[in-house]
C-alpha atoms as a PDB file:
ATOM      1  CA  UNK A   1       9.602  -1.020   6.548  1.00  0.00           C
ATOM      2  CA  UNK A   2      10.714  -3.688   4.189  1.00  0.00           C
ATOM      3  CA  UNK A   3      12.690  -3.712   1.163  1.00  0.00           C
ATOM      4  CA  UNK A   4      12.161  -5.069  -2.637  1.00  0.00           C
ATOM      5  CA  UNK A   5      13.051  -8.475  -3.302  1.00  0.00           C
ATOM      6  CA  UNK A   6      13.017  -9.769  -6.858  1.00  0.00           C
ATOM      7  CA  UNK A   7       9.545  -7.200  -4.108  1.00  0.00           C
ATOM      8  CA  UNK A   8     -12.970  15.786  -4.815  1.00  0.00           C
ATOM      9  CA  UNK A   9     -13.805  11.596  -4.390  1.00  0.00           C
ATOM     10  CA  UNK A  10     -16.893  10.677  -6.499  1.00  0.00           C
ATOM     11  CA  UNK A  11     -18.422   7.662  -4.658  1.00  0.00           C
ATOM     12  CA  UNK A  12     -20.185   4.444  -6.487  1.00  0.00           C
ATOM     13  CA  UNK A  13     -21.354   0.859  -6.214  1.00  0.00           C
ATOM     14  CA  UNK A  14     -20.719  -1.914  -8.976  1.00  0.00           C
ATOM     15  CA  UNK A  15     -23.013  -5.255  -9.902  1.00  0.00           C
ATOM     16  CA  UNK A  16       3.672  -5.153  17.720  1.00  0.00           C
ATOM     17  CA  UNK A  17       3.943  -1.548  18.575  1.00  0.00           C
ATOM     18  CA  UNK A  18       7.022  -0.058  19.757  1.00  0.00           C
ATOM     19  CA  UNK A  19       9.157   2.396  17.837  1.00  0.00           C
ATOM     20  CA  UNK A  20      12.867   4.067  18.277  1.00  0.00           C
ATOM     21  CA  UNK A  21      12.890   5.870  21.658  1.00  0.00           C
ATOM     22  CA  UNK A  22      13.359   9.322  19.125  1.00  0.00           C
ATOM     23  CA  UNK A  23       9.743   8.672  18.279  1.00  0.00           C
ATOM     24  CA  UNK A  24       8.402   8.406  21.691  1.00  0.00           C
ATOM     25  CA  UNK A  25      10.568  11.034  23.156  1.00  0.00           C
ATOM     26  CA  UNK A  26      10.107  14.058  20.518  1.00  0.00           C
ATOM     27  CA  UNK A  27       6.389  14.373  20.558  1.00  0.00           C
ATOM     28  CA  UNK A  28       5.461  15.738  17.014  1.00  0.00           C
ATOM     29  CA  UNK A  29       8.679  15.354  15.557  1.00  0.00           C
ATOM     30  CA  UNK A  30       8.303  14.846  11.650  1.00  0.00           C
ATOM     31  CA  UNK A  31      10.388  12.944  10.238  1.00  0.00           C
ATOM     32  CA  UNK A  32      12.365  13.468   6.996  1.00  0.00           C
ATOM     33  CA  UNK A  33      12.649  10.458   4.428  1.00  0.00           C
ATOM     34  CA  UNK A  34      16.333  10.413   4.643  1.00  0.00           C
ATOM     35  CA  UNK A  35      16.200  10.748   8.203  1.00  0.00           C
ATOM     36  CA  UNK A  36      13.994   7.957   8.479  1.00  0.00           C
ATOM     37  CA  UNK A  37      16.178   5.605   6.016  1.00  0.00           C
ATOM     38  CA  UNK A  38      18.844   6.346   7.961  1.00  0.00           C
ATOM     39  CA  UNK A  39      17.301   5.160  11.612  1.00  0.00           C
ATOM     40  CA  UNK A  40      16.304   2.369   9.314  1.00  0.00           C
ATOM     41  CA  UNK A  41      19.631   1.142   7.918  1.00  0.00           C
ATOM     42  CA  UNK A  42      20.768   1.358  11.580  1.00  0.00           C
ATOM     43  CA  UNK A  43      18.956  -0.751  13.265  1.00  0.00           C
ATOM     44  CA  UNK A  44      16.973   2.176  15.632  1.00  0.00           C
ATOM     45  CA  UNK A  45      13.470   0.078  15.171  1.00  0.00           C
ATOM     46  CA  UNK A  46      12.693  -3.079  17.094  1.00  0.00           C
ATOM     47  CA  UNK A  47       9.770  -4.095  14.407  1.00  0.00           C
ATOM     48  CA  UNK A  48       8.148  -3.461  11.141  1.00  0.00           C
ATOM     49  CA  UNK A  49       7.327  -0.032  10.986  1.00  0.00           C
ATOM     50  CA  UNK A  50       6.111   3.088   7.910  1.00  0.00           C
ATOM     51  CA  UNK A  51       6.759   6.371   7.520  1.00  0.00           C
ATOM     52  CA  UNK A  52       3.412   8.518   6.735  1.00  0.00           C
ATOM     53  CA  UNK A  53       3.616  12.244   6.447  1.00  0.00           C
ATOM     54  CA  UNK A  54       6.569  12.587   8.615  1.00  0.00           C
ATOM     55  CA  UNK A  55       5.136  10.256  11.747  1.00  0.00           C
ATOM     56  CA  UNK A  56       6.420   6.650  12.470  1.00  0.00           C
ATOM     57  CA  UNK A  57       3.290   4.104  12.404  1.00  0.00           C
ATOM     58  CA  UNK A  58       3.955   0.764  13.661  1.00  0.00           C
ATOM     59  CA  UNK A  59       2.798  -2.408  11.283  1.00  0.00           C
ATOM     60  CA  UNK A  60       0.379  -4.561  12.777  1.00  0.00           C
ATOM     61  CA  UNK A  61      -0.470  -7.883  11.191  1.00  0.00           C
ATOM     62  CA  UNK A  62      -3.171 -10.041  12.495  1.00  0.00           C
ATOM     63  CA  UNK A  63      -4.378 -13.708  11.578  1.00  0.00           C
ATOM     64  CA  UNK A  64      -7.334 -12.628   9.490  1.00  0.00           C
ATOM     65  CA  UNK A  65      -5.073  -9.591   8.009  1.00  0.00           C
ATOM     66  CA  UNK A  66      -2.019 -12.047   7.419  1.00  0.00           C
ATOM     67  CA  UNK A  67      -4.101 -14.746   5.668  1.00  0.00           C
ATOM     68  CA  UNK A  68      -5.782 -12.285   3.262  1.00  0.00           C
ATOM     69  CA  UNK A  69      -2.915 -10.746   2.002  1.00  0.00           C
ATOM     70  CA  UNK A  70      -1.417 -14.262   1.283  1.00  0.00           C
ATOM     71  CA  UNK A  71      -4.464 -14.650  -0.722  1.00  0.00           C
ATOM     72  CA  UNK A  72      -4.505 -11.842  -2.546  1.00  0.00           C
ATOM     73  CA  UNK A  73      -0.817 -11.845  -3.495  1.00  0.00           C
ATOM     74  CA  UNK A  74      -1.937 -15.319  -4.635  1.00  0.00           C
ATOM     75  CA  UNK A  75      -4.587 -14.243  -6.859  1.00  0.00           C
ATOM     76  CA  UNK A  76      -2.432 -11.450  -8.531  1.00  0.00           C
ATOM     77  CA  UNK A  77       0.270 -14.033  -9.191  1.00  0.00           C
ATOM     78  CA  UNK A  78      -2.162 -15.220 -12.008  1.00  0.00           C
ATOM     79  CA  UNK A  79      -1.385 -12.206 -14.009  1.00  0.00           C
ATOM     80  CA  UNK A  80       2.001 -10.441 -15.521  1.00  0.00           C
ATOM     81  CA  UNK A  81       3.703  -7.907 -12.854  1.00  0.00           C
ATOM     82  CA  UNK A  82       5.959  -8.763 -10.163  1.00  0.00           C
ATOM     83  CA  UNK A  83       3.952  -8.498  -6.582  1.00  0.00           C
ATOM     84  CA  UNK A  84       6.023  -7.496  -4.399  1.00  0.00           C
ATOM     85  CA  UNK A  85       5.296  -6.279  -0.334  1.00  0.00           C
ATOM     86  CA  UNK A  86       8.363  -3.605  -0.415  1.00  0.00           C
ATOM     87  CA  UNK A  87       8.031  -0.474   0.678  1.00  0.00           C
ATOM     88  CA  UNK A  88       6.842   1.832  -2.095  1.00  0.00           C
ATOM     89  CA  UNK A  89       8.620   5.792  -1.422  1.00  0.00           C
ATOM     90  CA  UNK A  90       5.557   7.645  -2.400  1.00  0.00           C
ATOM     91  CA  UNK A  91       6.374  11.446  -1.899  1.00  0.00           C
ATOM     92  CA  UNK A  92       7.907  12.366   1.611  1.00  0.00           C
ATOM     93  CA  UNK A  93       6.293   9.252   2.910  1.00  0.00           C
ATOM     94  CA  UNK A  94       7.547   5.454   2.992  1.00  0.00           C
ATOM     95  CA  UNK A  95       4.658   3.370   3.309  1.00  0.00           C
ATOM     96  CA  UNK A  96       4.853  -0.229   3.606  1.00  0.00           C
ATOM     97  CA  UNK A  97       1.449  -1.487   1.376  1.00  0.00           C
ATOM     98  CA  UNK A  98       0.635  -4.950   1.941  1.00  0.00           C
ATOM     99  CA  UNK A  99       1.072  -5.789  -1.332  1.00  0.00           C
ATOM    100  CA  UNK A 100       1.448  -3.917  -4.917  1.00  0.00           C
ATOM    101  CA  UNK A 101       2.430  -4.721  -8.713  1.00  0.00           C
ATOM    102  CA  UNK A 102       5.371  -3.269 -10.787  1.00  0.00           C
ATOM    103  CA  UNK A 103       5.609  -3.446 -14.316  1.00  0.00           C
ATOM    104  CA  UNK A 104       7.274  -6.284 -15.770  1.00  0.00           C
ATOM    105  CA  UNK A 105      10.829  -5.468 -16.439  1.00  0.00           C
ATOM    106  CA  UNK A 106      10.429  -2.125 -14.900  1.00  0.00           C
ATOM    107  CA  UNK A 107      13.542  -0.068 -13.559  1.00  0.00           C
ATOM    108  CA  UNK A 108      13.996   2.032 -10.760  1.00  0.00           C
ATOM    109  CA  UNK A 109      14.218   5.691 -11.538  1.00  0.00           C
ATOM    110  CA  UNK A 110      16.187   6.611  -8.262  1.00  0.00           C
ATOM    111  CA  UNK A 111      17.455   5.174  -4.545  1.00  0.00           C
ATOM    112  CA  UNK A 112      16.549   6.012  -1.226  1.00  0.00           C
ATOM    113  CA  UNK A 113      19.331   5.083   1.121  1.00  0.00           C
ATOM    114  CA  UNK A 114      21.292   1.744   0.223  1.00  0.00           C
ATOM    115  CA  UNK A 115      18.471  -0.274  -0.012  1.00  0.00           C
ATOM    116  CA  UNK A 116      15.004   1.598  -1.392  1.00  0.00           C
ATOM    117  CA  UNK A 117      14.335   1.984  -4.784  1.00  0.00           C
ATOM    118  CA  UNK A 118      11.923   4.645  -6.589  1.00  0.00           C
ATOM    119  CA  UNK A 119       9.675   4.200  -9.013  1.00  0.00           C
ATOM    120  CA  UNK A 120       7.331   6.148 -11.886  1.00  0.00           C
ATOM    121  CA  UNK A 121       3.788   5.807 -11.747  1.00  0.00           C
ATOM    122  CA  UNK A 122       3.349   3.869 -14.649  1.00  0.00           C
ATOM    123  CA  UNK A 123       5.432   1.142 -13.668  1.00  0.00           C
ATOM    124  CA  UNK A 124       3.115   0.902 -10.111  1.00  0.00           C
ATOM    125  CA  UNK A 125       0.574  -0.978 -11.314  1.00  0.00           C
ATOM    126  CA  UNK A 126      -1.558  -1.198  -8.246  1.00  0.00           C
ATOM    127  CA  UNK A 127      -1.282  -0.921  -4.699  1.00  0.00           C
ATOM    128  CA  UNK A 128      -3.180  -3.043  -2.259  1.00  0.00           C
ATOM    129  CA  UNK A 129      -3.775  -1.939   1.697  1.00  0.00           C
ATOM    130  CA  UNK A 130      -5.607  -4.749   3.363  1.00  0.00           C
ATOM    131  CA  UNK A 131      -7.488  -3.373   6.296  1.00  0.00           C
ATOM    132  CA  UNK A 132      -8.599  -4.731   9.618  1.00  0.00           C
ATOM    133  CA  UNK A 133      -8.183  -2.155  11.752  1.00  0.00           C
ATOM    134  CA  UNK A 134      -6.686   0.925   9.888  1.00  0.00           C
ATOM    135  CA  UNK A 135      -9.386   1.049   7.399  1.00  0.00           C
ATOM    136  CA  UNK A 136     -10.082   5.068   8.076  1.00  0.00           C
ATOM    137  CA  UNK A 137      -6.427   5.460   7.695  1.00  0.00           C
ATOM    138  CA  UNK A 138      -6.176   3.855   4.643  1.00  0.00           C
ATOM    139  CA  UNK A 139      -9.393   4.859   2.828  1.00  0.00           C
ATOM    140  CA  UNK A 140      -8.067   8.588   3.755  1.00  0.00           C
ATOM    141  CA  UNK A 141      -4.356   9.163   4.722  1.00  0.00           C
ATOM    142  CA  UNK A 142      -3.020   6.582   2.168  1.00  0.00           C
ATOM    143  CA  UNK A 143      -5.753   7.133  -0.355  1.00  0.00           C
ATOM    144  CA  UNK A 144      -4.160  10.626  -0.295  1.00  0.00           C
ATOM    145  CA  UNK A 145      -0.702   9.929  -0.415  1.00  0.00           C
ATOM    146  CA  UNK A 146      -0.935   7.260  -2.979  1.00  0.00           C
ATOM    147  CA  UNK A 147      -2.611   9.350  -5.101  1.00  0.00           C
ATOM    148  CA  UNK A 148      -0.181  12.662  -5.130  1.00  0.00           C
ATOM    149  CA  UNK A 149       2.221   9.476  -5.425  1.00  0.00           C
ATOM    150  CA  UNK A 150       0.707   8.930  -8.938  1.00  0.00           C
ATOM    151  CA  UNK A 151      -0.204   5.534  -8.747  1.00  0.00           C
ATOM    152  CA  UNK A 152      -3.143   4.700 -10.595  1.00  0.00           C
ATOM    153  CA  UNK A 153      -5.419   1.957  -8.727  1.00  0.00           C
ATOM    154  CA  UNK A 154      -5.435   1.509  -5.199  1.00  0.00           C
ATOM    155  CA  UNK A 155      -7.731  -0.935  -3.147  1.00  0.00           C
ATOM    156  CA  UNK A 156      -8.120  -1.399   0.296  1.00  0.00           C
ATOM    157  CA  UNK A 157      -9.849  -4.202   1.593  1.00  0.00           C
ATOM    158  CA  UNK A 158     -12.013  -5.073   3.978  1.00  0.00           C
ATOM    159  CA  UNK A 159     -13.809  -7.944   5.636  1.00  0.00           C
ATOM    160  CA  UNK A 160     -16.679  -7.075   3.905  1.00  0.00           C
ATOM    161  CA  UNK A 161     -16.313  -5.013   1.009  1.00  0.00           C
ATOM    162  CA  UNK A 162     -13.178  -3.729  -1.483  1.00  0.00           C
ATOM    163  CA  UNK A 163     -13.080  -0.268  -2.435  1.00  0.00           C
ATOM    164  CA  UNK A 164     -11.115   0.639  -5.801  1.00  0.00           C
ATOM    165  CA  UNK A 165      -9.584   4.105  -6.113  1.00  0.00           C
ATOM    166  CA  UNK A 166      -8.631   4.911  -9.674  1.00  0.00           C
ATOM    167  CA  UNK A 167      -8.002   8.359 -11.004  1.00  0.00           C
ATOM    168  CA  UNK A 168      -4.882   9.365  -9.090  1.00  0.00           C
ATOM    169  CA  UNK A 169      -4.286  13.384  -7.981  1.00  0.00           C
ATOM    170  CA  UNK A 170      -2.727  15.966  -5.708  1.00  0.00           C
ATOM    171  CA  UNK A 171      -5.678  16.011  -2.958  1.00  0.00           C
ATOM    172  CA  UNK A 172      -5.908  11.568  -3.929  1.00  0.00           C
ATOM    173  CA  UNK A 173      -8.475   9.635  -6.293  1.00  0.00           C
ATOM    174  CA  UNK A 174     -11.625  11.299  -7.761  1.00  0.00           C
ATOM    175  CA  UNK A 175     -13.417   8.040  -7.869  1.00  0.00           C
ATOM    176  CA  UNK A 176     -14.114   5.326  -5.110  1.00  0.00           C
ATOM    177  CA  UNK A 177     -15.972   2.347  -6.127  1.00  0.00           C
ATOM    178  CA  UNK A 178     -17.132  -0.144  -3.460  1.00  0.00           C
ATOM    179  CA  UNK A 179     -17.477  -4.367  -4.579  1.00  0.00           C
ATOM    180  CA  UNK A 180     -19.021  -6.445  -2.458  1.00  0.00           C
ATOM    181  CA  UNK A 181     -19.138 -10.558  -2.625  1.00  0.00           C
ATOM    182  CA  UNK A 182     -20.894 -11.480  -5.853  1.00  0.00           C
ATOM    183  CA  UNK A 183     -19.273  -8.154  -7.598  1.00  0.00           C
ATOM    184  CA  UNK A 184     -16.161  -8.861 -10.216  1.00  0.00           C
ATOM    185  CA  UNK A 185     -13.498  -6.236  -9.629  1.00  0.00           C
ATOM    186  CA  UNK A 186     -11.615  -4.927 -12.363  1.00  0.00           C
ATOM    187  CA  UNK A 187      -7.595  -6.155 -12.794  1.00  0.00           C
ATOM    188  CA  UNK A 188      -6.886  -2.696 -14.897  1.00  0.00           C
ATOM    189  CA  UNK A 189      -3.436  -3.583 -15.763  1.00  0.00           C
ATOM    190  CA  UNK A 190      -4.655  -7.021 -16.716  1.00  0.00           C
ATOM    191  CA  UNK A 191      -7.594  -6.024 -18.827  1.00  0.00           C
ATOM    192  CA  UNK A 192      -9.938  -9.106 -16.859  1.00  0.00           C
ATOM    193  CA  UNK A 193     -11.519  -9.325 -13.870  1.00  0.00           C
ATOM    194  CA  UNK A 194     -11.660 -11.139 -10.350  1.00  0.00           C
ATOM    195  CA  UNK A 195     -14.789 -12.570  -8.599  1.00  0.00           C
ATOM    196  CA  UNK A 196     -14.517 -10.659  -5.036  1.00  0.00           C
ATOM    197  CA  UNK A 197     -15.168 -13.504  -2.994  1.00  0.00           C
ATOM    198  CA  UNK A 198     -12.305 -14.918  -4.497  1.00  0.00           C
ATOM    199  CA  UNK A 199     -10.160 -12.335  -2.515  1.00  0.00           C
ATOM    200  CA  UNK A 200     -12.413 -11.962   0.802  1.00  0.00           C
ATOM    201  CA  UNK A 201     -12.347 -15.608   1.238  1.00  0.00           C
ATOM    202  CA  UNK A 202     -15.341 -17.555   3.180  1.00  0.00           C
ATOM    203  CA  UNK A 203     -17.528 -15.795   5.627  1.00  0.00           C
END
């Protein structure tokens, strides 16, 4: 979990790990977003860690995972919106996306705890999971949270391919598009476009 610092699917193609001793003690214990704030703000976590749907997920960031989101947040620096790696409260859960883009100028609607701020979808610009790993995690349990969330484009990438999910609802996106190197994925909020190689890096 980290804080801001100023931080039906219709398929297509285009051209470290321990947690608060609650967690491991209270098997299927879900946790409430206050609740989890709270353990938080107090220290009760020895590393990084999200909130999804009520279950504590540690954050694991490898080499190859580490240097592509330093590349991406790179790339989007190009364009207006501030990219920030906060966590982004999206419903009951507190995800921590590897990246993601507020709106210029945009403020906060609410706070969570002392530290977390809330925000409306149309200041979320994008949110960017970048996926070694987790990738069935995030093209399904985040793709659905993000979109009851609201927040109109989500990627997650992968080694070899990006998938963009636009068209945010309550059950998550109702399109998926997959770009693969030599595709140009869309920057929405930018109105332009980014070769995908560009964020994928050499193979």
């Amino acid at each position: 979990m980290s804080v801001r610092h100023s931080r039906s699917l219709a398929l297509g193609r285009a051209g470290g790990s321990k947690v608060s001793d609650v967690s491991t003690t209270v098997p299927n214990y879900r946790w409430s977003p206050s609740e989890f704030v709270r353990a938080w703000e107090a220290g009760s976590f020895d590393h990084r860690v999200e909130m999804i749907d009520g279950e504590v997920w540690p954050v694991v960031i490898g080499r190859w995972h580490g240097k592509t989101v330093g590349e991406v947040i790179a790339a989007l620096k190009r364009w207006p919106g501030e990219v920030t790696t906060a966590t982004l409260p999206s419903g009951v859960s507190l995800p921590d996306p590897d990246c993601w883009v507020l709106r210029e100028k945009a403020e906060s609607v609410d706070t969570l705890g002392a530290k977390l701020e809330l925000w409306a979808p149309a200041d979320v610009l994008l949110v960017v999971e970048v996926s070694d790993e987790t990738l069935l995690a995030d093209l399904v349990v985040k793709a659905k949270i993000y979109g009851a969330a609201g927040w109109s484009v989500y990627w997650v990438i992968s080694k070899d391919a990006i998938y963009e999910h636009t068209e945010p609802t309550q059950a998550g996106y109702r399109t998926r598009i997959e770009y693969r190197r030599g595709d140009r994925l869309p920057i929405r909020y930018a109105e332009t476009d980014i070769l995908v190689d560009d964020l994928l890096g050499p193979l």
